[in-house]
N, C-alpha and C. Protein backbone atom coordinates (compact mmCIF):
# COMPACT_ATOMS: atom_id res chain seq x y z
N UNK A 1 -3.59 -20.95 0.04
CA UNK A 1 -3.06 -20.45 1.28
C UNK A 1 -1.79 -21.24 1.57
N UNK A 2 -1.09 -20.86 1.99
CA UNK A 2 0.57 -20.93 2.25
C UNK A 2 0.80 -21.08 3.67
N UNK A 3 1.34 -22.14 4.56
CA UNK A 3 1.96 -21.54 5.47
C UNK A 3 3.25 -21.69 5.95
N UNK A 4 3.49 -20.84 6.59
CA UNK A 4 5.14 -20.83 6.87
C UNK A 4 5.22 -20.70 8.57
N UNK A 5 6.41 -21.90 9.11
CA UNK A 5 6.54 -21.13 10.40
C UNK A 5 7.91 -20.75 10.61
N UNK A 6 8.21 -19.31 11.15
CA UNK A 6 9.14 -18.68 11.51
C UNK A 6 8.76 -18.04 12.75
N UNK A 7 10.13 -18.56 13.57
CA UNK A 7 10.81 -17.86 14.46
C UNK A 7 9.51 -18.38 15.74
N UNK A 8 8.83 -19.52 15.35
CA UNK A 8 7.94 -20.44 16.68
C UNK A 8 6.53 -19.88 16.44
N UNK A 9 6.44 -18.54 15.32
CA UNK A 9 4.96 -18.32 15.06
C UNK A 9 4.58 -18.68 13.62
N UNK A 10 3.25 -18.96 13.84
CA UNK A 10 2.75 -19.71 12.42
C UNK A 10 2.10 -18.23 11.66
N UNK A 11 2.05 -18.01 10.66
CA UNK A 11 1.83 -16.73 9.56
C UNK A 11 1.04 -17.38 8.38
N UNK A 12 -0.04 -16.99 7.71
CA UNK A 12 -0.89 -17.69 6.72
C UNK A 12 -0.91 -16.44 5.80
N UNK A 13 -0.39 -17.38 4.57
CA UNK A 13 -0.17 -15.82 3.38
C UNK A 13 -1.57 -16.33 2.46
N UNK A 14 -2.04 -15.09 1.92
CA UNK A 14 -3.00 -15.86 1.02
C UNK A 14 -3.68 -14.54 0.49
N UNK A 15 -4.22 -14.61 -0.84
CA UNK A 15 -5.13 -13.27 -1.74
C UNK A 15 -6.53 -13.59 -1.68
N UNK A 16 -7.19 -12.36 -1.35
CA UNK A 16 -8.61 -12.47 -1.33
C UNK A 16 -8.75 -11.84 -2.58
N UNK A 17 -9.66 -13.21 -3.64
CA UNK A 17 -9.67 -12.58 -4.68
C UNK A 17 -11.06 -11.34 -5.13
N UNK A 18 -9.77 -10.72 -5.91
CA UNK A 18 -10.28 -8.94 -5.90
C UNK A 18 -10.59 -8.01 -4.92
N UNK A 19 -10.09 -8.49 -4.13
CA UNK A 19 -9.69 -7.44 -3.01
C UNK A 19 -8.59 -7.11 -2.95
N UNK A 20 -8.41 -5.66 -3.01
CA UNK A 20 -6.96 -5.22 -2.73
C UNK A 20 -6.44 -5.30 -0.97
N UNK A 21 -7.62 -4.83 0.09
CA UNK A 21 -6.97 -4.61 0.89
C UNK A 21 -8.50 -5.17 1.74
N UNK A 22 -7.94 -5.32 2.79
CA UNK A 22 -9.51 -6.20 3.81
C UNK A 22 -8.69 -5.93 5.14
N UNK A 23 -9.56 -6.31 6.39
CA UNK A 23 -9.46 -6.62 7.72
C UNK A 23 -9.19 -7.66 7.71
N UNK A 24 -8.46 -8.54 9.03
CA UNK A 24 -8.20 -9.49 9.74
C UNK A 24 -8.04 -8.93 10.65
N UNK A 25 -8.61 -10.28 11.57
CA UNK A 25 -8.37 -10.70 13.01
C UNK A 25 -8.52 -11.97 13.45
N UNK A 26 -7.97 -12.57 14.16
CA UNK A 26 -8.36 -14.17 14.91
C UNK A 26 -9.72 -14.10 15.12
N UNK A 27 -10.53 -15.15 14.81
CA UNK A 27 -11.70 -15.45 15.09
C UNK A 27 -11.79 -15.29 16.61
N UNK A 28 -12.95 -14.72 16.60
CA UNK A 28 -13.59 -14.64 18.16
C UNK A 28 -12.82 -13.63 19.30
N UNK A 29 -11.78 -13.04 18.75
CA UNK A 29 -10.85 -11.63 19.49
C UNK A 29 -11.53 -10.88 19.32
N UNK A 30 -11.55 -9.94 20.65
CA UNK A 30 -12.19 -8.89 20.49
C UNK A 30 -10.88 -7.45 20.10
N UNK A 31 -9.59 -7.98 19.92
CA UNK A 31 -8.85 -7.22 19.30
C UNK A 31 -9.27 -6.31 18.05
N UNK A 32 -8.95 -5.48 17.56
CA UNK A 32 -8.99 -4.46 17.17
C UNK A 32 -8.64 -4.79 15.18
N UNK A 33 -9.08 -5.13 14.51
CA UNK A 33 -8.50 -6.13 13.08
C UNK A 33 -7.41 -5.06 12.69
N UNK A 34 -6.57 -5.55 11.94
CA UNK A 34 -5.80 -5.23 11.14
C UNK A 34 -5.43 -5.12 9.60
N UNK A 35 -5.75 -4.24 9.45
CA UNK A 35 -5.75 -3.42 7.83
C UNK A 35 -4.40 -4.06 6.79
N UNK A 36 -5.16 -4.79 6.17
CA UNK A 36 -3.89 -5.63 5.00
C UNK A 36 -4.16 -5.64 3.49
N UNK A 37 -3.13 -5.66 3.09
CA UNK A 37 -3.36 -5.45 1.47
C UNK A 37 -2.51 -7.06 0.80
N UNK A 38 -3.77 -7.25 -0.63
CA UNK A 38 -2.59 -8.57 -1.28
C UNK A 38 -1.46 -7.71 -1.97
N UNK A 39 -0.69 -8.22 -2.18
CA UNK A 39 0.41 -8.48 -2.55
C UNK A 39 0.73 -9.10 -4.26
N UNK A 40 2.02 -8.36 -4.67
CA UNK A 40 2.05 -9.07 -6.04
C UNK A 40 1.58 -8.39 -7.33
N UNK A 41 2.07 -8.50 -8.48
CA UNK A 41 2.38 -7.84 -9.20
C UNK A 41 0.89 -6.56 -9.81
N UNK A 42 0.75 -5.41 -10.11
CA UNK A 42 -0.18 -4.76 -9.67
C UNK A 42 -0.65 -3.98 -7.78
N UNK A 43 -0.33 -5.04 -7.47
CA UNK A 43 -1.10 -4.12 -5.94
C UNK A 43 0.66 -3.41 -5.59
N UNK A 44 0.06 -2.52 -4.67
CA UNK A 44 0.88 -1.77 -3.49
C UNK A 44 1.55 -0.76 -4.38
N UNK A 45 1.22 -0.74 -5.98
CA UNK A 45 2.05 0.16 -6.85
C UNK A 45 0.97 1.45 -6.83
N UNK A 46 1.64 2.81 -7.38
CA UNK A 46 0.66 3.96 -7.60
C UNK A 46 0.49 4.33 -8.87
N UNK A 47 -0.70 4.40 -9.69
CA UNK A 47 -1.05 4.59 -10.90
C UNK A 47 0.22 6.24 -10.96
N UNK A 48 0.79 6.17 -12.10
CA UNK A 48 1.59 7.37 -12.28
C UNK A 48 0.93 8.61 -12.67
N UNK A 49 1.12 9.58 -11.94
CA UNK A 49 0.62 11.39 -12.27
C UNK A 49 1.37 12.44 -12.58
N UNK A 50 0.94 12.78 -12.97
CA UNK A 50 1.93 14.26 -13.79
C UNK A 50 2.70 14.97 -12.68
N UNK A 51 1.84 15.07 -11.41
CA UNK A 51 2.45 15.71 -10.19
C UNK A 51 1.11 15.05 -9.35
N UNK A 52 2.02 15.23 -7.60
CA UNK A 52 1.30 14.77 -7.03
C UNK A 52 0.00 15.42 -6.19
N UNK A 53 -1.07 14.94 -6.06
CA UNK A 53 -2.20 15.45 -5.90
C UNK A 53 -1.85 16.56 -4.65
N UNK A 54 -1.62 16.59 -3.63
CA UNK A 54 -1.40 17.15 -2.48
C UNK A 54 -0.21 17.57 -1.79
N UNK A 55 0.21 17.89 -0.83
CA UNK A 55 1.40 17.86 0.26
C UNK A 55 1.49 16.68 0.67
N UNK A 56 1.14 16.02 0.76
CA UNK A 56 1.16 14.73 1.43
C UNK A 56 1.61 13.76 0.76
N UNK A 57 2.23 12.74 0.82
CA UNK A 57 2.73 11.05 -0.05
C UNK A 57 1.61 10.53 0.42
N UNK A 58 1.00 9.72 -0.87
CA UNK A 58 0.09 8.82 -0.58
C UNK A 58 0.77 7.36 -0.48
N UNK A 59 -0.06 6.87 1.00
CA UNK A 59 0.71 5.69 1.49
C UNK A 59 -1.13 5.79 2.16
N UNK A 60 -0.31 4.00 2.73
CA UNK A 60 -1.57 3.25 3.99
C UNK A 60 -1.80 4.65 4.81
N UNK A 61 -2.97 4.45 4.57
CA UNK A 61 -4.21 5.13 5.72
C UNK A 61 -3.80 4.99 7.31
N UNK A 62 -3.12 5.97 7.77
CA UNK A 62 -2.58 5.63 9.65
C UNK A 62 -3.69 6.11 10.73
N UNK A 63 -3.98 4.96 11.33
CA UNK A 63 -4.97 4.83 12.25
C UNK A 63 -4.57 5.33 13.64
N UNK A 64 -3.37 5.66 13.86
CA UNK A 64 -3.51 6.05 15.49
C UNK A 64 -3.42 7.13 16.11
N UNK A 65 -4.21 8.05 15.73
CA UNK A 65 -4.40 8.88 16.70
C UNK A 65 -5.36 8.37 17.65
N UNK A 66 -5.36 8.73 18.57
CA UNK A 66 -6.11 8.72 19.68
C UNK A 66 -6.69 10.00 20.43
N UNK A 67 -7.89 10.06 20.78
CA UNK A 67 -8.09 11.18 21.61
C UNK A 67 -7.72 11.44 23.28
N UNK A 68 -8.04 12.30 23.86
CA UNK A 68 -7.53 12.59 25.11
C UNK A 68 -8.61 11.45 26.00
N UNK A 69 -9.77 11.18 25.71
CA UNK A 69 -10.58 10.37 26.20
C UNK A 69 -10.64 9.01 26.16
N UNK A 70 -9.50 8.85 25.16
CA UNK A 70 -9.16 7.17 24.73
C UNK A 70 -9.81 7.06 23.55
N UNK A 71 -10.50 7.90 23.24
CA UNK A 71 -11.40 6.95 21.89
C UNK A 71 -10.29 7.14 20.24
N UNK A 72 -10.46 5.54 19.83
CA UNK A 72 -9.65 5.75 18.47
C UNK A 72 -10.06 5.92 17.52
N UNK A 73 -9.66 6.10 16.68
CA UNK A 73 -10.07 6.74 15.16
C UNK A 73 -11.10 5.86 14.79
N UNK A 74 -10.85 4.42 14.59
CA UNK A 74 -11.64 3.16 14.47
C UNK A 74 -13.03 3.51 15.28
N UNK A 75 -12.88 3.56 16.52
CA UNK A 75 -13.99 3.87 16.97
C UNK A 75 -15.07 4.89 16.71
N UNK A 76 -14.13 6.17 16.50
CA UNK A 76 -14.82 7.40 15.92
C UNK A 76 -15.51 7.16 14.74
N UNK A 77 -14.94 6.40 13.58
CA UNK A 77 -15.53 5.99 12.66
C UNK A 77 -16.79 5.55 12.69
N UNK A 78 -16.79 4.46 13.93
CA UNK A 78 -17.74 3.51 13.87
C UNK A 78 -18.88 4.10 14.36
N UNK A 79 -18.71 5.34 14.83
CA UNK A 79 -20.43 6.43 15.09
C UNK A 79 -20.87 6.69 14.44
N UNK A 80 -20.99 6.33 12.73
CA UNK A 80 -21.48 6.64 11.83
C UNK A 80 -21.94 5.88 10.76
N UNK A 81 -21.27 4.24 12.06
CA UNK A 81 -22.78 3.11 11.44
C UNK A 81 -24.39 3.26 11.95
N UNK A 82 -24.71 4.43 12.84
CA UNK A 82 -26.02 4.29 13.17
C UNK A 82 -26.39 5.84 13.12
N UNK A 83 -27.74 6.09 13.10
CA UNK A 83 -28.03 7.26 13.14
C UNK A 83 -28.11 8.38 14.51
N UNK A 84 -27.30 9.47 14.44
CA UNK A 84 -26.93 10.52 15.49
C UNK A 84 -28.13 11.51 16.03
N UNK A 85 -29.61 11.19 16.50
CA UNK A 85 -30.28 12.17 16.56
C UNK A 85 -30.03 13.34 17.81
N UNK A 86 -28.18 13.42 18.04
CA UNK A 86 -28.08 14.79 19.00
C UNK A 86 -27.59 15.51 17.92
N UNK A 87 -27.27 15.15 16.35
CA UNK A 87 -26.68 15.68 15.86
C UNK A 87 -27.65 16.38 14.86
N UNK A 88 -27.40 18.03 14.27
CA UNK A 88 -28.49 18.38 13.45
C UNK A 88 -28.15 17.55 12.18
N UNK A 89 -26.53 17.43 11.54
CA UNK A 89 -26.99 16.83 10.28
C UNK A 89 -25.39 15.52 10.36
N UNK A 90 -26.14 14.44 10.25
CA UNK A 90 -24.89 13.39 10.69
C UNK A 90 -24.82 12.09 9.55
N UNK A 91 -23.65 12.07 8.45
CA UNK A 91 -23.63 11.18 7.87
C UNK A 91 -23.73 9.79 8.02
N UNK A 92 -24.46 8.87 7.92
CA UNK A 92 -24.29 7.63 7.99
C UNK A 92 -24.18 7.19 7.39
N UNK A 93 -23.40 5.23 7.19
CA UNK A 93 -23.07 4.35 6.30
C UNK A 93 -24.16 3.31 6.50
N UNK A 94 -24.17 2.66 5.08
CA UNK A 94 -25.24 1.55 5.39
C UNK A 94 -24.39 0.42 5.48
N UNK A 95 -23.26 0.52 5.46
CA UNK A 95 -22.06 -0.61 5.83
C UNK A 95 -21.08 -0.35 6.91
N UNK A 96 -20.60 -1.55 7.14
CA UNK A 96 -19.48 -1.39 8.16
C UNK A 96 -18.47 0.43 7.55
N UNK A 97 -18.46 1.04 8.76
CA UNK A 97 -17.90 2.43 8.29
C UNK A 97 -16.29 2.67 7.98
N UNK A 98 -16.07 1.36 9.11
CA UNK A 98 -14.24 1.54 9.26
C UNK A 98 -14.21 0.90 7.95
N UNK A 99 -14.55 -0.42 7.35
CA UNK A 99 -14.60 -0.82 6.19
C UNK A 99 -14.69 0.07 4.83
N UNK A 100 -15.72 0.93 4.69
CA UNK A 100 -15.95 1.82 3.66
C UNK A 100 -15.21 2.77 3.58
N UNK A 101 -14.89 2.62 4.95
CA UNK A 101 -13.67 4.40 4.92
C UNK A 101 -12.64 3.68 4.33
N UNK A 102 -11.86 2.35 4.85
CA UNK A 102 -10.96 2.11 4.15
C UNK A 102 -10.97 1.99 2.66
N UNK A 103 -11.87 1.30 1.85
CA UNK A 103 -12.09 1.50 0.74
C UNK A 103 -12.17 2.74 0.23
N UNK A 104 -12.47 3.86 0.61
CA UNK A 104 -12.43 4.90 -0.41
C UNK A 104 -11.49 5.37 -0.14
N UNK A 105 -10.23 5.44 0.65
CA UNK A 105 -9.30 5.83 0.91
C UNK A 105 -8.74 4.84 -0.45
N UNK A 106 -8.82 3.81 -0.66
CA UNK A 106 -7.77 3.10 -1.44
C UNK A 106 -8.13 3.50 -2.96
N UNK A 107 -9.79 3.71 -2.73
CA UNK A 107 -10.09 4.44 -4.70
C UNK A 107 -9.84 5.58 -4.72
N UNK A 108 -10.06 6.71 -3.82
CA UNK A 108 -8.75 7.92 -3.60
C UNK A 108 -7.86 7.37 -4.41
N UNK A 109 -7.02 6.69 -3.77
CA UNK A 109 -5.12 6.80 -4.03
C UNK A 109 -5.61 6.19 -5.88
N UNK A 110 -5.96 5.09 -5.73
CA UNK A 110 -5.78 4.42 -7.44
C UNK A 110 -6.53 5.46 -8.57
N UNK A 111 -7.70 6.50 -7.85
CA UNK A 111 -7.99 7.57 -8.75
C UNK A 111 -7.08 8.36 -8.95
N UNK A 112 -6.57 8.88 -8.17
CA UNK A 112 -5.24 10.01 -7.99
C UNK A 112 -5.88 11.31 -7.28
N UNK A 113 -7.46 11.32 -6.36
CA UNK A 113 -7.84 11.98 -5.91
C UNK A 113 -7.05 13.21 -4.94
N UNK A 114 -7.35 14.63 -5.55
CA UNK A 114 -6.28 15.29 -4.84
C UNK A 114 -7.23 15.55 -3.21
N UNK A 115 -6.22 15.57 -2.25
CA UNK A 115 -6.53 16.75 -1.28
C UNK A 115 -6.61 17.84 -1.28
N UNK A 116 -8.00 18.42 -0.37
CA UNK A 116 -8.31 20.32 -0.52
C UNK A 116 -7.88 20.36 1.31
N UNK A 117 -7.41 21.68 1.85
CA UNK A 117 -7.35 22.08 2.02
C UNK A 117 -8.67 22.76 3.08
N UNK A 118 -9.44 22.28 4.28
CA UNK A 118 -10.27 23.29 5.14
C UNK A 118 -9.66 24.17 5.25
N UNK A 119 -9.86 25.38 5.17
CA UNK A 119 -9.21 26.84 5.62
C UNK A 119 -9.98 27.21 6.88
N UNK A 120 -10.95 26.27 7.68
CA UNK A 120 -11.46 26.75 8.97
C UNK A 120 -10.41 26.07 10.09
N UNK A 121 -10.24 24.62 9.65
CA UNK A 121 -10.01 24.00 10.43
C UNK A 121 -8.33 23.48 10.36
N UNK A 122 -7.44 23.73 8.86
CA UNK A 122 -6.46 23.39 8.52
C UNK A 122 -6.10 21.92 8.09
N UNK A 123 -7.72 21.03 8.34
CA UNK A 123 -7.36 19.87 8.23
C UNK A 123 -7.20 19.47 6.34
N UNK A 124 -6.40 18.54 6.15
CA UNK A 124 -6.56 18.04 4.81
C UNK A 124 -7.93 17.17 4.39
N UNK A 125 -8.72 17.14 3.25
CA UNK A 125 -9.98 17.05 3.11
C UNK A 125 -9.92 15.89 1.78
N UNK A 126 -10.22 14.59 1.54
CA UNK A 126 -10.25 13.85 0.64
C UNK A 126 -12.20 13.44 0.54
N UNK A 127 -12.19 13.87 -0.36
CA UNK A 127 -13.84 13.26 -0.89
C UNK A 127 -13.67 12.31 -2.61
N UNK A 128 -14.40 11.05 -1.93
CA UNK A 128 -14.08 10.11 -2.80
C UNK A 128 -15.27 9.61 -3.15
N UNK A 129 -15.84 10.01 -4.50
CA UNK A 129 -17.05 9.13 -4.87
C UNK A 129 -16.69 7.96 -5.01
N UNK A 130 -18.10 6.97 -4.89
CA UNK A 130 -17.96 5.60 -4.50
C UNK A 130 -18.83 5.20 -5.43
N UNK A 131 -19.40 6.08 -6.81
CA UNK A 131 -20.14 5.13 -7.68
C UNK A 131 -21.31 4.28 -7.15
N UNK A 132 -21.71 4.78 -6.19
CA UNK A 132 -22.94 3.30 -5.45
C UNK A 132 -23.07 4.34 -4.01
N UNK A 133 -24.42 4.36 -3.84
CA UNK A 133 -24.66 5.15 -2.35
C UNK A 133 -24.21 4.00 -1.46
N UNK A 134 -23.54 5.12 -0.62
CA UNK A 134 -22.52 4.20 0.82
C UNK A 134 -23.12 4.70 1.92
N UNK A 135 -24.90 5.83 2.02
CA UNK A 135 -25.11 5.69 3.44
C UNK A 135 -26.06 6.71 2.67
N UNK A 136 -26.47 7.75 3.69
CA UNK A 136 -28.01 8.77 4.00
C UNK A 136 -27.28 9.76 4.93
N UNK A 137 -28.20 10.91 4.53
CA UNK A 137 -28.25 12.09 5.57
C UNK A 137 -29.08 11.71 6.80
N UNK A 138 -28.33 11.73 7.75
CA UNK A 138 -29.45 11.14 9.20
C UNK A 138 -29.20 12.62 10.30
N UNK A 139 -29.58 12.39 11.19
CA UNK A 139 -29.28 13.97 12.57
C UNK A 139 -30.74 13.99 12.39
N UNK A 140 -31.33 14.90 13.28
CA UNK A 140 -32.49 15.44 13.31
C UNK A 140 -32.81 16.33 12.53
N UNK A 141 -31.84 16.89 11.83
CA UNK A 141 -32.15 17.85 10.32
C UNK A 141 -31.80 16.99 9.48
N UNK A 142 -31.23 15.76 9.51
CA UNK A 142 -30.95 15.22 8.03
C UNK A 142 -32.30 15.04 6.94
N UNK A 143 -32.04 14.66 5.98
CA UNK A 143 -33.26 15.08 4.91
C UNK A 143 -33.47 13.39 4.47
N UNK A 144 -32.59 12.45 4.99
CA UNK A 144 -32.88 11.08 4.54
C UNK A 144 -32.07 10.54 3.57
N UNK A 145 -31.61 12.03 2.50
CA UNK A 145 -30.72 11.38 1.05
C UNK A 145 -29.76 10.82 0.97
N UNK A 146 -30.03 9.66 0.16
CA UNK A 146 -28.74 8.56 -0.38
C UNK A 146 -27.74 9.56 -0.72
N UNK A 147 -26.46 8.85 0.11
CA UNK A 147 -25.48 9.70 -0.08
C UNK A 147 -24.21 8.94 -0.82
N UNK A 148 -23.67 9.37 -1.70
CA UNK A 148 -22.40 7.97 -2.69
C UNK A 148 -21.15 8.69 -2.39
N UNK A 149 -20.46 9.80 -1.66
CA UNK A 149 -19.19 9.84 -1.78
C UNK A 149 -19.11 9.78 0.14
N UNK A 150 -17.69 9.32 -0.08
CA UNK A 150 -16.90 9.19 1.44
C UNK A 150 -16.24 10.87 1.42
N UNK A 151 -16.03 11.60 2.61
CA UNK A 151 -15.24 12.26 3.01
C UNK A 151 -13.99 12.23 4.29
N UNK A 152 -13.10 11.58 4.03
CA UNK A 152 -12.15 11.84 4.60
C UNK A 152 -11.14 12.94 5.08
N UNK A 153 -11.14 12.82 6.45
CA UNK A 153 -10.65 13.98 7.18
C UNK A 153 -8.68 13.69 7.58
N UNK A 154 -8.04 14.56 7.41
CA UNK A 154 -6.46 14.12 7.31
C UNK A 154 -5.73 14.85 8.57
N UNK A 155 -4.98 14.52 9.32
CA UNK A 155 -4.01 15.54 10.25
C UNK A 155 -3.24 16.14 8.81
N UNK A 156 -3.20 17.26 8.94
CA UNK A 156 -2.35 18.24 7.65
C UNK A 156 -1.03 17.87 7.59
N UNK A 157 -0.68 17.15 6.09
CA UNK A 157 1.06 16.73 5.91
C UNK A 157 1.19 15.49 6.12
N UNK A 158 -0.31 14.78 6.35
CA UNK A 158 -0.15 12.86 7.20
C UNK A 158 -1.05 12.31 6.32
N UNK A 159 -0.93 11.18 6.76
CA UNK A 159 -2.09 10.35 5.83
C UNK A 159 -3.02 9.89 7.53
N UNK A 160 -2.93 10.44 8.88
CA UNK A 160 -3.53 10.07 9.82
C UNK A 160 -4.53 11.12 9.58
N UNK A 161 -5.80 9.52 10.39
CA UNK A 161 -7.40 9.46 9.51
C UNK A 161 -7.57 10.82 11.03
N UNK A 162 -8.65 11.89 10.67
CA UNK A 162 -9.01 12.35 12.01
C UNK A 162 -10.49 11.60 11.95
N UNK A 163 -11.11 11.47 11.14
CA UNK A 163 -12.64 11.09 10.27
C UNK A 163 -12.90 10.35 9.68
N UNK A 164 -14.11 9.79 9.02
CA UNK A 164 -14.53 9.47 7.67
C UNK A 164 -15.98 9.61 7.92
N UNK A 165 -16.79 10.01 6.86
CA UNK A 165 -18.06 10.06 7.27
C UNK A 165 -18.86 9.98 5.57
N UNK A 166 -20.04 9.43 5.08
CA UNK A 166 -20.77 10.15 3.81
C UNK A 166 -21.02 11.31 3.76
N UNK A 167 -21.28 11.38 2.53
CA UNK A 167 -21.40 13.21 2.01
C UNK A 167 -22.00 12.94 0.79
């Protein structure tokens, strides 16, 4: 770990090894963490493709939309660390959700996973197996089954999250 001070604030550089990208926040804030990637030769590059998967440039995952009620994407996420019984069929994670969503967003991009297209809803649609169940079918119709891929929900033409949920 490195530190540097500029401009009267102190900044701590440092790689979590084999992690590409993690949360931070100051210990004990109830602030909101912030989504970071290491740095350095390999990361932040895009495996090369013949053409690109979607309409969209794949870049960092953008967190801010907000709804009319205040609630943020982060938060929305996070209804799908526990089980929904108003819901008939409601994905859950058996891990932190904002966490897992970010991760499969990032094996998306390094797979070269394309985006489809909802034709109900217009939203852009990323489903990313995760090799390892990341949650269960829960709701009052859910059936219980280990579930291994993430589905990510897109504003159409953005990389802004509307979702993430198992599937």
């Amino acid at each position: 770990m490195q530190r540097n001070p500029r401009e009267g604030v102190t900044v701590y550089n440092f790689r979590v090894a084999g992690t590409h990208t993690y949360f931070v926040r100051e210990a004990g804030s109830l602030a909101e963490p912030v989504w970071v990637h290491n740095a350095g030769a390999g990361y932040g590059t895009t495996p090369p493709r013949a053409e690109a998967p979607s309409t969209i440039e794949r870049e960092a995952l953008d967190w801010s939309i907000v709804s009319k009620s205040g609630e943020t994407r982060w938060n929305h996420i996070e209804e799908h660390g526990w089980n929904d019984l108003g819901k008939e069929v409601h994905g859950v994670f058996n891990d932190d959700p904002v966490i897992t969503a970010a991760e499969a967003w990032e094996r998306g991009q390094r797979l070269g996973i394309a985006t489809t297209l909802d034709p109900a809803t217009g939203a852009e649609i990323l489903n990313v197996p995760m090799g390892r169940t990341i949650g269960w079918q829960g709701g009052y119709g859910g059936t219980g089954e280990s579930l291994s891929s993430v589905r990510i929900v897109l504003k159409p033409g953005t990389t802004k999250i509307i979702t993430a949920h198992p599937i």
